[in-house]
PDB file of N, CA and C in Angstrom:
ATOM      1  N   UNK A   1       2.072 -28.329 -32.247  1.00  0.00           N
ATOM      2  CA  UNK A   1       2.664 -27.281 -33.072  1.00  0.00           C
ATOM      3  C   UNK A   1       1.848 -25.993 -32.936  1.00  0.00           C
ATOM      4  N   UNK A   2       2.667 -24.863 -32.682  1.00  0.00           N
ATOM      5  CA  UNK A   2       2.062 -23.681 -32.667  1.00  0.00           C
ATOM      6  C   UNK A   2       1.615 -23.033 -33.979  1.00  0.00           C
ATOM      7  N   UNK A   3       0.543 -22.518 -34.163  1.00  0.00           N
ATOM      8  CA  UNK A   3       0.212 -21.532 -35.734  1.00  0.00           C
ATOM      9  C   UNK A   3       0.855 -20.414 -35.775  1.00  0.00           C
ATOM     10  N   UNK A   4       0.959 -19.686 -36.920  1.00  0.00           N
ATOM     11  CA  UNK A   4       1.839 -18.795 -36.942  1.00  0.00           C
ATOM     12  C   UNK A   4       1.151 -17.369 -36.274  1.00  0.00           C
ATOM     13  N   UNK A   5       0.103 -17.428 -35.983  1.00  0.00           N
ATOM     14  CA  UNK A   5      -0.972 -16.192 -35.886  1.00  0.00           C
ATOM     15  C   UNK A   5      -0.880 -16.235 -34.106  1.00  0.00           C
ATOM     16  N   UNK A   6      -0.525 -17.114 -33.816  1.00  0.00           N
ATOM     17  CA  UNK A   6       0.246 -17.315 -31.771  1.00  0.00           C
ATOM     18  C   UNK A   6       1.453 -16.555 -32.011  1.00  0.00           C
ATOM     19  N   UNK A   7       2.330 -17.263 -32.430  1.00  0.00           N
ATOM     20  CA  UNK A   7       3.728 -16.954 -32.885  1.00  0.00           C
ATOM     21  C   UNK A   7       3.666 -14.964 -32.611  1.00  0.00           C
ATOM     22  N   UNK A   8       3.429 -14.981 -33.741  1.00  0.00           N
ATOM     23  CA  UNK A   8       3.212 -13.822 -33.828  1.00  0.00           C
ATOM     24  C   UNK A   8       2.906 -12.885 -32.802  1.00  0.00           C
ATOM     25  N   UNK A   9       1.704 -13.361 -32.166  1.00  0.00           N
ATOM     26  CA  UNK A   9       1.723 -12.360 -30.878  1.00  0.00           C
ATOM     27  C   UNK A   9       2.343 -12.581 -29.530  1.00  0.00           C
ATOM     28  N   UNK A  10       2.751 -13.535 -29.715  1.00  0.00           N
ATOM     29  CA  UNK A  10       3.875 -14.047 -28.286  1.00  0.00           C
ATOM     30  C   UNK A  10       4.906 -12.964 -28.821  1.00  0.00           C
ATOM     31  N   UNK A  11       5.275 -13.134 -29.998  1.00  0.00           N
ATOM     32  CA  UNK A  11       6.649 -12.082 -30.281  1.00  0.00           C
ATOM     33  C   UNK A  11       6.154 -11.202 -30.140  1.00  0.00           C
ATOM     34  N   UNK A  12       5.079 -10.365 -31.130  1.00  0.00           N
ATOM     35  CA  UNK A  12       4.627  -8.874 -29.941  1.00  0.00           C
ATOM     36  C   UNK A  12       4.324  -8.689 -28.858  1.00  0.00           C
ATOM     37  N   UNK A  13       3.944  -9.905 -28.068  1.00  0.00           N
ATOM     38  CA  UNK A  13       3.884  -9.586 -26.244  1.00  0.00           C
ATOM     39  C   UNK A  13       5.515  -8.956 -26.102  1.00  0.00           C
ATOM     40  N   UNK A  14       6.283  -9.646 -26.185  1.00  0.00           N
ATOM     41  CA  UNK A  14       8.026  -9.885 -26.047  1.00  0.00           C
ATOM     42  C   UNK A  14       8.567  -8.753 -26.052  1.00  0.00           C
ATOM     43  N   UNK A  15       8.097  -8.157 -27.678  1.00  0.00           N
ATOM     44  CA  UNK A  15       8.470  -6.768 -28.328  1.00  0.00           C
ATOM     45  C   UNK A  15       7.973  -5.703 -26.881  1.00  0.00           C
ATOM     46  N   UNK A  16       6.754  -5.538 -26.670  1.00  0.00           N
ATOM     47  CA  UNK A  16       6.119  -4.741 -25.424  1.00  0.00           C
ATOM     48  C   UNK A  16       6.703  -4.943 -24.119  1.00  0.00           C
ATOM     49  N   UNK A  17       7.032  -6.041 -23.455  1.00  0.00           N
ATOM     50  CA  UNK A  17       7.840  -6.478 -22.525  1.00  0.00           C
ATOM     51  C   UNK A  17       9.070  -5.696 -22.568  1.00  0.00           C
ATOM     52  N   UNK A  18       9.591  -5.528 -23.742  1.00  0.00           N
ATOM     53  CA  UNK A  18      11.007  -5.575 -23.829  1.00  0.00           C
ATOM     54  C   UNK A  18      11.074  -3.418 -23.658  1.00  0.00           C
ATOM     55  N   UNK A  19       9.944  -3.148 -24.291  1.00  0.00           N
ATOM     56  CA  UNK A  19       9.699  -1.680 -24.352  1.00  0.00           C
ATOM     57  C   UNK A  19       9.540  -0.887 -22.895  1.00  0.00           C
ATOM     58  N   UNK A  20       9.074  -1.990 -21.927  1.00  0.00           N
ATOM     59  CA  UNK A  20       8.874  -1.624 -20.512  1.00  0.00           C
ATOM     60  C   UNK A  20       9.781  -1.494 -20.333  1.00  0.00           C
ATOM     61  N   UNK A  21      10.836  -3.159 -20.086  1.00  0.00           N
ATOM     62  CA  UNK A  21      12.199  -2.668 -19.550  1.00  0.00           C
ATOM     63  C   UNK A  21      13.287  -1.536 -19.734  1.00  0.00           C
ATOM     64  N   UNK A  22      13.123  -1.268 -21.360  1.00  0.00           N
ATOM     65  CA  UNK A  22      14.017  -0.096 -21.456  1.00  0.00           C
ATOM     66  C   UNK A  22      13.395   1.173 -21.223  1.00  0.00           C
ATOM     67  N   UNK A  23      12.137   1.431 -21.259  1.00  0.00           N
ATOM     68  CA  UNK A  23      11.624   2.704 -20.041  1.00  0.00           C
ATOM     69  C   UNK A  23      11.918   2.860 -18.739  1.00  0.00           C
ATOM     70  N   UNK A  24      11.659   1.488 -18.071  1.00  0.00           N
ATOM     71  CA  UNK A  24      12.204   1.808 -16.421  1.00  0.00           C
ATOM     72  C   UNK A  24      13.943   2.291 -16.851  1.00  0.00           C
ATOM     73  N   UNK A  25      14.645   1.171 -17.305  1.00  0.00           N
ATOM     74  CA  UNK A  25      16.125   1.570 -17.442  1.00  0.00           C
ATOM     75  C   UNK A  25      16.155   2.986 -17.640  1.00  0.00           C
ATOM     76  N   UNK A  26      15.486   3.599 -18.667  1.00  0.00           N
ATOM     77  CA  UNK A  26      16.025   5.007 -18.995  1.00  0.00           C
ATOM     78  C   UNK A  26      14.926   5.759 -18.221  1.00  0.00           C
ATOM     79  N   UNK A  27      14.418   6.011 -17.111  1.00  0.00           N
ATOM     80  CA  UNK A  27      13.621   6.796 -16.165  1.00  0.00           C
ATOM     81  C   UNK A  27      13.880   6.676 -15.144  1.00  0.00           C
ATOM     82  N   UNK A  28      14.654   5.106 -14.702  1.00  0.00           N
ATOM     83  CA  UNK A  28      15.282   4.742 -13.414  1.00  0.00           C
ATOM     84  C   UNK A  28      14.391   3.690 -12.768  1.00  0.00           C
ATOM     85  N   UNK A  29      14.977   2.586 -11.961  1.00  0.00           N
ATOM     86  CA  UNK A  29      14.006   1.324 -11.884  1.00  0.00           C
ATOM     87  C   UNK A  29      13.487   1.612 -10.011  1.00  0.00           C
ATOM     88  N   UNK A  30      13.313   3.035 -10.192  1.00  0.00           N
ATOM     89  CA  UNK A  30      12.306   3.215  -8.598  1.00  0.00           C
ATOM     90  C   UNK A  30      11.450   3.765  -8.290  1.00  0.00           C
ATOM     91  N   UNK A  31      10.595   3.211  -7.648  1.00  0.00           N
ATOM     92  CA  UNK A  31       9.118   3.648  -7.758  1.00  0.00           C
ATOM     93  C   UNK A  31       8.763   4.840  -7.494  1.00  0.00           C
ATOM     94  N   UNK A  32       9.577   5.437  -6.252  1.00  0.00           N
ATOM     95  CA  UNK A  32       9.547   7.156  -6.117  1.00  0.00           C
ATOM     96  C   UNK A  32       9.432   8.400  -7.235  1.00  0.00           C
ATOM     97  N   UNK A  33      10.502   7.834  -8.275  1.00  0.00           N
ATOM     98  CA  UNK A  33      10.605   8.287  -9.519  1.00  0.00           C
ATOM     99  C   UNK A  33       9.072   7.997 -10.352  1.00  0.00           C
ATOM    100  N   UNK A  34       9.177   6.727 -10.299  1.00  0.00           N
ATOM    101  CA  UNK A  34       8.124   6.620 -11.173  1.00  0.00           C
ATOM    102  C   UNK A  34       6.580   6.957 -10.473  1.00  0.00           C
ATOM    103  N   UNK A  35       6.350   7.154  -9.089  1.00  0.00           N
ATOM    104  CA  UNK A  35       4.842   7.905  -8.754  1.00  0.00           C
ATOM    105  C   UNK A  35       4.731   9.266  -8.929  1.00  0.00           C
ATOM    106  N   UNK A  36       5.764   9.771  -9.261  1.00  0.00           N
ATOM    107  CA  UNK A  36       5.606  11.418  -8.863  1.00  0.00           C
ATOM    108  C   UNK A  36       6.110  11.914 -10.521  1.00  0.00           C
ATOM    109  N   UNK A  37       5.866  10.953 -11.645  1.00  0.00           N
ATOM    110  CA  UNK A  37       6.332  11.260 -13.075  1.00  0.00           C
ATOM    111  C   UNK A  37       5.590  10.800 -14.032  1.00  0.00           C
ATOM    112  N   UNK A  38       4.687  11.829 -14.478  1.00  0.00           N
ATOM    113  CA  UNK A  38       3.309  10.958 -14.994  1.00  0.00           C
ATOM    114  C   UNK A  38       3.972  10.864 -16.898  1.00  0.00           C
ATOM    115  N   UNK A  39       5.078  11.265 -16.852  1.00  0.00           N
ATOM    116  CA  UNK A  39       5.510  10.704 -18.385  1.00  0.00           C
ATOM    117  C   UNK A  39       5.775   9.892 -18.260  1.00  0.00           C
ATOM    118  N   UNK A  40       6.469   8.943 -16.902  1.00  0.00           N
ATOM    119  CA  UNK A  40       6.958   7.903 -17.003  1.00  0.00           C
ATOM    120  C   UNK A  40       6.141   7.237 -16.448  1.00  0.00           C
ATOM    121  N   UNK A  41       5.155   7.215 -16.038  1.00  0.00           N
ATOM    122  CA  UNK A  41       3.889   6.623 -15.868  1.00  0.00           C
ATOM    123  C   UNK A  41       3.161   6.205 -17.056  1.00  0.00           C
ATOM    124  N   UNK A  42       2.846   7.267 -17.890  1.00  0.00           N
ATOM    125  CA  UNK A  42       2.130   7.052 -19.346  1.00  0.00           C
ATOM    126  C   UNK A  42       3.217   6.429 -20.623  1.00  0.00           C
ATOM    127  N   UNK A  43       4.179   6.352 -19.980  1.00  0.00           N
ATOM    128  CA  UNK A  43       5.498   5.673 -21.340  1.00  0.00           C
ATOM    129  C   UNK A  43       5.247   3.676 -20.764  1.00  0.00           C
ATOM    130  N   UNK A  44       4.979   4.034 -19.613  1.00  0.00           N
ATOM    131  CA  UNK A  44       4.375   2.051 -19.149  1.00  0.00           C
ATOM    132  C   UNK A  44       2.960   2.082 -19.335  1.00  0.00           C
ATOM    133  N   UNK A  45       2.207   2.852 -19.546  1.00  0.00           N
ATOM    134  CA  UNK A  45       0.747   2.782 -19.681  1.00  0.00           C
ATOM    135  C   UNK A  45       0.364   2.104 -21.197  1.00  0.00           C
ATOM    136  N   UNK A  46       1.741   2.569 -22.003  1.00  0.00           N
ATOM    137  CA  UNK A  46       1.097   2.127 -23.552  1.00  0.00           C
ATOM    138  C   UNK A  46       1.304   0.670 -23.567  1.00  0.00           C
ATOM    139  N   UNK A  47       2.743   0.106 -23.391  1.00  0.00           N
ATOM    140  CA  UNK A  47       2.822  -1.030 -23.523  1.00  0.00           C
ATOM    141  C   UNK A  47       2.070  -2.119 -23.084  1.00  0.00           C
ATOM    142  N   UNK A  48       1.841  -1.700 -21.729  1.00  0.00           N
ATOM    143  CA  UNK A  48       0.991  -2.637 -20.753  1.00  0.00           C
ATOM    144  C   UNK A  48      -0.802  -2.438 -21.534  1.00  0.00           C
ATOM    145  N   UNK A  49      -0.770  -1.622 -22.625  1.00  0.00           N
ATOM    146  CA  UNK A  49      -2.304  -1.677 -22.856  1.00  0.00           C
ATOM    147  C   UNK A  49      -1.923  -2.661 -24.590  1.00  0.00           C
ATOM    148  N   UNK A  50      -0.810  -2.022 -24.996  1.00  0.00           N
ATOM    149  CA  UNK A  50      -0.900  -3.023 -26.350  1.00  0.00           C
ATOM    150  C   UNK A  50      -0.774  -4.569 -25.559  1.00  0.00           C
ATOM    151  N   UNK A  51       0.360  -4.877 -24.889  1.00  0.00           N
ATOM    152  CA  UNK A  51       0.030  -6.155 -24.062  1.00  0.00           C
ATOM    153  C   UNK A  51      -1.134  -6.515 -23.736  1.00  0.00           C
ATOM    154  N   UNK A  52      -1.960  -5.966 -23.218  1.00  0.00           N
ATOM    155  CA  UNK A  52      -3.732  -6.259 -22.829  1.00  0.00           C
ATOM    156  C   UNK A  52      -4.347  -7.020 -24.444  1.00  0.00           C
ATOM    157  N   UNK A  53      -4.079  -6.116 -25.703  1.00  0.00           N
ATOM    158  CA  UNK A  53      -4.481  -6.147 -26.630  1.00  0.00           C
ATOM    159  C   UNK A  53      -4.185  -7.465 -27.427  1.00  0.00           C
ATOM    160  N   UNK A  54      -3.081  -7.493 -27.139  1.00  0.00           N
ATOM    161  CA  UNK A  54      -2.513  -8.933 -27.846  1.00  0.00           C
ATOM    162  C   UNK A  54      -3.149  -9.726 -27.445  1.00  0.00           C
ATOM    163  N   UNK A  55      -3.011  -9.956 -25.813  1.00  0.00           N
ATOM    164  CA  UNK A  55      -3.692 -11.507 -25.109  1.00  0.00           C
ATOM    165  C   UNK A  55      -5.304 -11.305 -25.624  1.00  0.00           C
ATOM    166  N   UNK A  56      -6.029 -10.617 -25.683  1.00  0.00           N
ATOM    167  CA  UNK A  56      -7.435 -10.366 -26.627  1.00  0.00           C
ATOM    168  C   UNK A  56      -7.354 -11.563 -27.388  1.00  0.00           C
ATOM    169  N   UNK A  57      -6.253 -11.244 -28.290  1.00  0.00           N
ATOM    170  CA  UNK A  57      -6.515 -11.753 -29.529  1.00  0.00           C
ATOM    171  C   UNK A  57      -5.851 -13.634 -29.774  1.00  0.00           C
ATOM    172  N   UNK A  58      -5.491 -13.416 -28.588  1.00  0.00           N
ATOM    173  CA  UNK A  58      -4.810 -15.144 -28.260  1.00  0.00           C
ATOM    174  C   UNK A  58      -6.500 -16.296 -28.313  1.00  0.00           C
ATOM    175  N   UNK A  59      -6.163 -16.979 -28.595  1.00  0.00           N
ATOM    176  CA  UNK A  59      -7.420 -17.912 -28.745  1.00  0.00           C
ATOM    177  C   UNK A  59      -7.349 -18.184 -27.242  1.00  0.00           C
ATOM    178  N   UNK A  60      -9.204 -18.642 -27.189  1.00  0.00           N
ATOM    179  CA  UNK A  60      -9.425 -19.272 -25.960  1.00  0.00           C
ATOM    180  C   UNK A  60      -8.608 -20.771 -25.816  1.00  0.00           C
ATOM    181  N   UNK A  61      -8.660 -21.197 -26.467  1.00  0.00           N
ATOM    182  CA  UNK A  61      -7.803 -22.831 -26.256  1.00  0.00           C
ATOM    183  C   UNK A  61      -6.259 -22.269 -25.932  1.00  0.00           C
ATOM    184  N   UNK A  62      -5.835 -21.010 -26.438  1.00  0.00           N
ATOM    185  CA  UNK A  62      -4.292 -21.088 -26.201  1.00  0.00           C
ATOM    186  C   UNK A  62      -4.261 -21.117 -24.604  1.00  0.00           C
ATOM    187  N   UNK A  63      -4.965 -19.941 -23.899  1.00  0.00           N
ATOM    188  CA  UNK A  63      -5.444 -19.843 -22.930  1.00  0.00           C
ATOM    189  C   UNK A  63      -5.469 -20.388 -21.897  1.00  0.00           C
ATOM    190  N   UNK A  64      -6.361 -21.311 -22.265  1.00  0.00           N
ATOM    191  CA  UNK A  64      -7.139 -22.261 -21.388  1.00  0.00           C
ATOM    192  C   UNK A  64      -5.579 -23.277 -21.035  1.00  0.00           C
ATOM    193  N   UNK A  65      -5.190 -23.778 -21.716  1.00  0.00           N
ATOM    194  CA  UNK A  65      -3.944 -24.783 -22.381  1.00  0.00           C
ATOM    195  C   UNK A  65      -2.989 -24.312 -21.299  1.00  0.00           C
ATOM    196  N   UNK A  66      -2.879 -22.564 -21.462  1.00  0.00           N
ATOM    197  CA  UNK A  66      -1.680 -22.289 -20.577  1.00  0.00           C
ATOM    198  C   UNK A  66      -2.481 -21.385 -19.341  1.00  0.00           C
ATOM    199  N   UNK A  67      -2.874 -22.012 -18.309  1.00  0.00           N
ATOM    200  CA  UNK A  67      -3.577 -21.124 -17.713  1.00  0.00           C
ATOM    201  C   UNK A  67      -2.273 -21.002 -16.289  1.00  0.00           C
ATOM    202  N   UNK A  68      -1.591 -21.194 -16.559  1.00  0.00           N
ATOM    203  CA  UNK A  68      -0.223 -20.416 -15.378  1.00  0.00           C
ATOM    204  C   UNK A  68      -0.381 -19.292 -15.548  1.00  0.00           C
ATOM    205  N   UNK A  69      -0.659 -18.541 -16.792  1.00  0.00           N
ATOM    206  CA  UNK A  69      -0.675 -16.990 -16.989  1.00  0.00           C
ATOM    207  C   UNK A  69      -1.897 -16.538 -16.422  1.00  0.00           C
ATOM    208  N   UNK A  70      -2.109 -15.295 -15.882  1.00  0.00           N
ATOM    209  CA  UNK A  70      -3.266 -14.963 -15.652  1.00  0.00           C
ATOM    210  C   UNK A  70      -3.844 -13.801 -16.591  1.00  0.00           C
ATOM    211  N   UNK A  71      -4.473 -14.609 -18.088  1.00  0.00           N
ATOM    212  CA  UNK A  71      -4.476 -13.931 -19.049  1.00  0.00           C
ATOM    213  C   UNK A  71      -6.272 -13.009 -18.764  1.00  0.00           C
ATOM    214  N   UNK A  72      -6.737 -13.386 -17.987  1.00  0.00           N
ATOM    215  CA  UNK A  72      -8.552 -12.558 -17.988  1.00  0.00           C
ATOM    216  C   UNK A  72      -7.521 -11.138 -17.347  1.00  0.00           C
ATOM    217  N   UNK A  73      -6.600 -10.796 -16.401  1.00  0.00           N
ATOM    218  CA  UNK A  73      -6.209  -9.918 -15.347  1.00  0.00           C
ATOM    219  C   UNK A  73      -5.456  -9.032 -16.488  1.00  0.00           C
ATOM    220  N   UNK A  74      -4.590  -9.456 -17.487  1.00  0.00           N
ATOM    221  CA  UNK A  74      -4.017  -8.668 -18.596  1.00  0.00           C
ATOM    222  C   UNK A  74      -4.895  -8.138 -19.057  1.00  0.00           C
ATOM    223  N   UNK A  75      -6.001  -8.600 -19.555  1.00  0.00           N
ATOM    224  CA  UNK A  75      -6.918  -8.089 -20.580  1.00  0.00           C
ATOM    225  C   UNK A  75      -7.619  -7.050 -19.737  1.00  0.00           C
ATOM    226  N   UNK A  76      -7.646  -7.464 -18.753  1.00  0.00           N
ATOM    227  CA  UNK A  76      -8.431  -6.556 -17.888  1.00  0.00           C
ATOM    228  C   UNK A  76      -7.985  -5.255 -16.931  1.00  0.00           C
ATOM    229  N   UNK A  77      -6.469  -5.206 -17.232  1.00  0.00           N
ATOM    230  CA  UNK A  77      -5.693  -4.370 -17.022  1.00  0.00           C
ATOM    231  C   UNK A  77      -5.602  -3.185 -18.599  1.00  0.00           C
ATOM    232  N   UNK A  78      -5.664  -3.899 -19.315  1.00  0.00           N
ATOM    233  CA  UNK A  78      -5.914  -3.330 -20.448  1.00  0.00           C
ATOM    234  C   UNK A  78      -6.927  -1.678 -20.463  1.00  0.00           C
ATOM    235  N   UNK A  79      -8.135  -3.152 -20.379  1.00  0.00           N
ATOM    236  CA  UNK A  79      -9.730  -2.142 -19.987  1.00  0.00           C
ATOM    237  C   UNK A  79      -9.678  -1.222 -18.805  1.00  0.00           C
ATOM    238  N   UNK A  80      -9.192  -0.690 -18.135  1.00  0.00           N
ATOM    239  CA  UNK A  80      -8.490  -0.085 -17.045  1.00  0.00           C
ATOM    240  C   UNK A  80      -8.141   1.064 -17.633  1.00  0.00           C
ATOM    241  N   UNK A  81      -7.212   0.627 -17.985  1.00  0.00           N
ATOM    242  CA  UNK A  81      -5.948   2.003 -19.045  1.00  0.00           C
ATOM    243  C   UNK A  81      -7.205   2.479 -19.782  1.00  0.00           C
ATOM    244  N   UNK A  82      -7.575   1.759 -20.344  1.00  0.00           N
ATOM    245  CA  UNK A  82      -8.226   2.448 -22.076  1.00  0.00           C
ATOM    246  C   UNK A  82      -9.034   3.334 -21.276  1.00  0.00           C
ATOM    247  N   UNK A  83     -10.254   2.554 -20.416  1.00  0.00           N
ATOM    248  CA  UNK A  83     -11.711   2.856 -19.940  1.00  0.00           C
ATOM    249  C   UNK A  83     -11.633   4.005 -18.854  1.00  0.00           C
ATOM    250  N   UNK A  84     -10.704   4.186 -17.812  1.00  0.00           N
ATOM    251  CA  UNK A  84     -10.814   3.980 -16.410  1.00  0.00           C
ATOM    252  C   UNK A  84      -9.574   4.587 -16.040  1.00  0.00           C
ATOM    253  N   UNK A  85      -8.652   5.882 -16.853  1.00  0.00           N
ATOM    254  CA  UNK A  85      -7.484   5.839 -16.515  1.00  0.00           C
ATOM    255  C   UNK A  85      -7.275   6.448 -15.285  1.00  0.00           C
ATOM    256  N   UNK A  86      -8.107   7.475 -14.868  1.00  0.00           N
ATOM    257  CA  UNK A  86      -8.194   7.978 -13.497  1.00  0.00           C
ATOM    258  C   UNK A  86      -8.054   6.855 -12.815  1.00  0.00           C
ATOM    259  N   UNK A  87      -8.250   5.668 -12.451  1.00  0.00           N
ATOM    260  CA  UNK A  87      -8.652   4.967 -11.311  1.00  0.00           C
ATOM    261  C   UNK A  87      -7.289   3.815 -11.257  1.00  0.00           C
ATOM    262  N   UNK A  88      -6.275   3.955 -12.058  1.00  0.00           N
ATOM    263  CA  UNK A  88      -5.116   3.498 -12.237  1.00  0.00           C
ATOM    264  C   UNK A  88      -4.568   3.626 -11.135  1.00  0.00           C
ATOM    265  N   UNK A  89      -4.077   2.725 -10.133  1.00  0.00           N
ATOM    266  CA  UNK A  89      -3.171   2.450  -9.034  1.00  0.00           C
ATOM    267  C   UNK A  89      -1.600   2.586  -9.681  1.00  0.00           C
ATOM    268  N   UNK A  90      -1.525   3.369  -8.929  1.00  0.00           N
ATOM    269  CA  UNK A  90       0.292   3.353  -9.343  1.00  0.00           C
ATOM    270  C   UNK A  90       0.994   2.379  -9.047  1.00  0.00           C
ATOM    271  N   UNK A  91       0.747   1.670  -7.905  1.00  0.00           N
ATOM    272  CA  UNK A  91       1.580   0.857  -7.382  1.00  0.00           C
ATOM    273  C   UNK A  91       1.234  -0.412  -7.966  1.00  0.00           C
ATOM    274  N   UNK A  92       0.094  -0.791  -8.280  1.00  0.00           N
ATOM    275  CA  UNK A  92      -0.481  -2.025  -9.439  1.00  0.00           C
ATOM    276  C   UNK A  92       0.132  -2.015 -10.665  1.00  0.00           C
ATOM    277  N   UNK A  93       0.309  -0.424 -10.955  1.00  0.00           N
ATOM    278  CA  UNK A  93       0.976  -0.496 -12.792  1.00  0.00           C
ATOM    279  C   UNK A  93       1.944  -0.859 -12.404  1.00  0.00           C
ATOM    280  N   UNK A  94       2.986  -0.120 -10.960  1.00  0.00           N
ATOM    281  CA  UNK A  94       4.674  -0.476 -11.511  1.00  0.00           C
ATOM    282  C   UNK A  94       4.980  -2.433 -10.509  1.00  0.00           C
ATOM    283  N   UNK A  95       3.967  -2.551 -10.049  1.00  0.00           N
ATOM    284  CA  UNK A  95       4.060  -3.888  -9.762  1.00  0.00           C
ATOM    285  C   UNK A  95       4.312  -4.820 -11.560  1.00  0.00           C
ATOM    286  N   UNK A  96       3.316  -4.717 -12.007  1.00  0.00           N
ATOM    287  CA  UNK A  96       2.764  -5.459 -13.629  1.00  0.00           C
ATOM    288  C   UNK A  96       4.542  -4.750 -14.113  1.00  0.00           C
ATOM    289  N   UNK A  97       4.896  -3.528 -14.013  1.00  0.00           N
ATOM    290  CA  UNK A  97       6.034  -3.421 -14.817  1.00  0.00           C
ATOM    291  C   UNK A  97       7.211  -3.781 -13.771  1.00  0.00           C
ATOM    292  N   UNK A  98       7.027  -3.957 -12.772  1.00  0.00           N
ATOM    293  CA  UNK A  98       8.059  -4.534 -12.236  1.00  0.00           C
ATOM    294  C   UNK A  98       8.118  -6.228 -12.167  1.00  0.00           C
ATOM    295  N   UNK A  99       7.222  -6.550 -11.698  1.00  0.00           N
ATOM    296  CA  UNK A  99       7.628  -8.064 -11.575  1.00  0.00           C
ATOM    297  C   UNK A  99       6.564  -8.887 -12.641  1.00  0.00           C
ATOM    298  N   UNK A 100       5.752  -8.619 -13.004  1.00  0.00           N
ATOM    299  CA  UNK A 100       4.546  -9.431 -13.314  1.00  0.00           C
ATOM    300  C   UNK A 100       5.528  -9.261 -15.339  1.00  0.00           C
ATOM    301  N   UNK A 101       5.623  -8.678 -16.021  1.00  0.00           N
ATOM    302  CA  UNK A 101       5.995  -8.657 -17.240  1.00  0.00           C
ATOM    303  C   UNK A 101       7.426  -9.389 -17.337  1.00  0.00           C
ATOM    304  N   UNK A 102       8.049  -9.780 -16.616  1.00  0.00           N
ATOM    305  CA  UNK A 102       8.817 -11.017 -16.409  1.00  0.00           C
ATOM    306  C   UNK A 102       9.044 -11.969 -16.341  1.00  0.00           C
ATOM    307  N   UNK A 103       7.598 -12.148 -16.274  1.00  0.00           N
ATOM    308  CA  UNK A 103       7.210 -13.634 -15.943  1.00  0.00           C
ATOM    309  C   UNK A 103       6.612 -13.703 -17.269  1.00  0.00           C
ATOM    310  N   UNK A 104       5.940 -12.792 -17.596  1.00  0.00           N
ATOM    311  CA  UNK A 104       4.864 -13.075 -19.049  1.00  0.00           C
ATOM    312  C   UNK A 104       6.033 -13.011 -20.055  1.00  0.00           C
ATOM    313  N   UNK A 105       7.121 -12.189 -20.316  1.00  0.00           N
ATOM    314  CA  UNK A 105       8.305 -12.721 -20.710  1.00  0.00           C
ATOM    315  C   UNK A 105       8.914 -13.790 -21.073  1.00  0.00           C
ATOM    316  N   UNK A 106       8.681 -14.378 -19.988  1.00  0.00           N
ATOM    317  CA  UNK A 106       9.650 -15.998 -19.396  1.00  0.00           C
ATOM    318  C   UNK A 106       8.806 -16.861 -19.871  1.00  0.00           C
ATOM    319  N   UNK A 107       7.468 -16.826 -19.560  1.00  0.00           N
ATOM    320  CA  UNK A 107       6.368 -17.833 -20.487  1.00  0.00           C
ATOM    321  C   UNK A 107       6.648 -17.335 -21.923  1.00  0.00           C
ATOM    322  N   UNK A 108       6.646 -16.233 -22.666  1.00  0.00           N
ATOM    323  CA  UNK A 108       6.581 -16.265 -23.722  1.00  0.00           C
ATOM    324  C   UNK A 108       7.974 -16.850 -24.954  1.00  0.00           C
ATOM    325  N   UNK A 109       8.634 -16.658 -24.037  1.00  0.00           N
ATOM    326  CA  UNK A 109       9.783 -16.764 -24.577  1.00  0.00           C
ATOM    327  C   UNK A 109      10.251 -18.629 -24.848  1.00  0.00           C
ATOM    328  N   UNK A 110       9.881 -19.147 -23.266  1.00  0.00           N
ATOM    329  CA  UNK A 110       9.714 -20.793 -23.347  1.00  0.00           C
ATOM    330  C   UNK A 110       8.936 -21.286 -24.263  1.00  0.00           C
ATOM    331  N   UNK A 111       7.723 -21.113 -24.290  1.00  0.00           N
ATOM    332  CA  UNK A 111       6.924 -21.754 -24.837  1.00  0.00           C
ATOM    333  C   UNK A 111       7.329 -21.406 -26.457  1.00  0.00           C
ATOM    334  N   UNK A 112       8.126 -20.336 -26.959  1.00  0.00           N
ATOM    335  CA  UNK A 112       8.509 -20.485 -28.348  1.00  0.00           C
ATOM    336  C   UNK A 112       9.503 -21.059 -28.490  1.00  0.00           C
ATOM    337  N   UNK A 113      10.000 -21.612 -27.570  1.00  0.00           N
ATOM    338  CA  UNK A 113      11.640 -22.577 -27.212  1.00  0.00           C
ATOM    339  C   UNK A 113      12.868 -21.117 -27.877  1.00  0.00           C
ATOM    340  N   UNK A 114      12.835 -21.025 -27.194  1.00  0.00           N
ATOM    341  CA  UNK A 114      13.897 -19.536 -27.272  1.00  0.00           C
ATOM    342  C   UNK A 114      14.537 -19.548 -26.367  1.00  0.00           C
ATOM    343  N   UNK A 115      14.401 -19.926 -25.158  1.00  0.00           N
ATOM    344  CA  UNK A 115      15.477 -19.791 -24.100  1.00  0.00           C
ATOM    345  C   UNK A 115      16.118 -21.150 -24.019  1.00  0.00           C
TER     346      UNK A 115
END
C-alpha cells in the first residue's frame, strides 16, 4: 500500500508532466521552434525543475523499489536549471520534454493504478 505523502507527489509529478505537454502543444511540438525561443524554453524549464523537486522528496525506499525510473538524473536535471542555467543543452531539455516525461507519466500513472 502506498502512503498518502507518495500519492501526492506522483499526482504532482502528473500535474507537471501534463503542464509540459500543453506548452509544447501551444508553442508547437518542434524543436526548431523551440531552440531559437527562449520563452518557450523557460515555460519547460519550470516544470522540469518542480519535477526535479518532487522526486527530492520521494523516499529513498520508493526509489530504490522502482528503480526503472532514473530518479538521481531528474533530480539532477533539476540542479542544472536551478544552479547551472547557462550550461542547459537544448537538445537534453526538449529530449526530457519530448520523450523522457512520458514515460515518467506512464510510471506514474500505473503505479497509482489509473490507467
Amino acid at each position: 500500500m502506498m502512503d498518502e505523502r507518495t500519492k501526492k507527489i506522483l499526482l504532482a509529478i502528473i500535474k507537471h508532466c501534463n503542464i509540459i505537454k500543453e506548452t509544447r502543444e501551444r508553442f508547437g511540438n518542434q524543436y526548431d521552434i523551440f531552440e531559437k525561443d527562449s520563452i518557450y524554453q523557460n515555460a519547460l524549464l519550470t516544470p522540469v525543475t518542480q519535477i526535479g523537486e518532487l522526486v527530492k522528496r520521494l523516499s529513498p525506499e520508493f526509489r530504490t523499489q522502482n528503480d526503472q525510473i532514473p530518479w538521481k538524473n531528474i533530480a539532477g536535471m533539476r540542479d542544472i536549471v536551478v544552479h547551472n542555467y547557462e550550461t542547459i543543452d537544448k537538445l537534453i531539455l526538449w529530449n526530457v520534454a519530448d520523450v523522457e516525461i512520458d514515460k515518467l507519466k506512464k510510471f506514474c500513472l500505473d503505479i497509482l493504478g489509473r490507467r
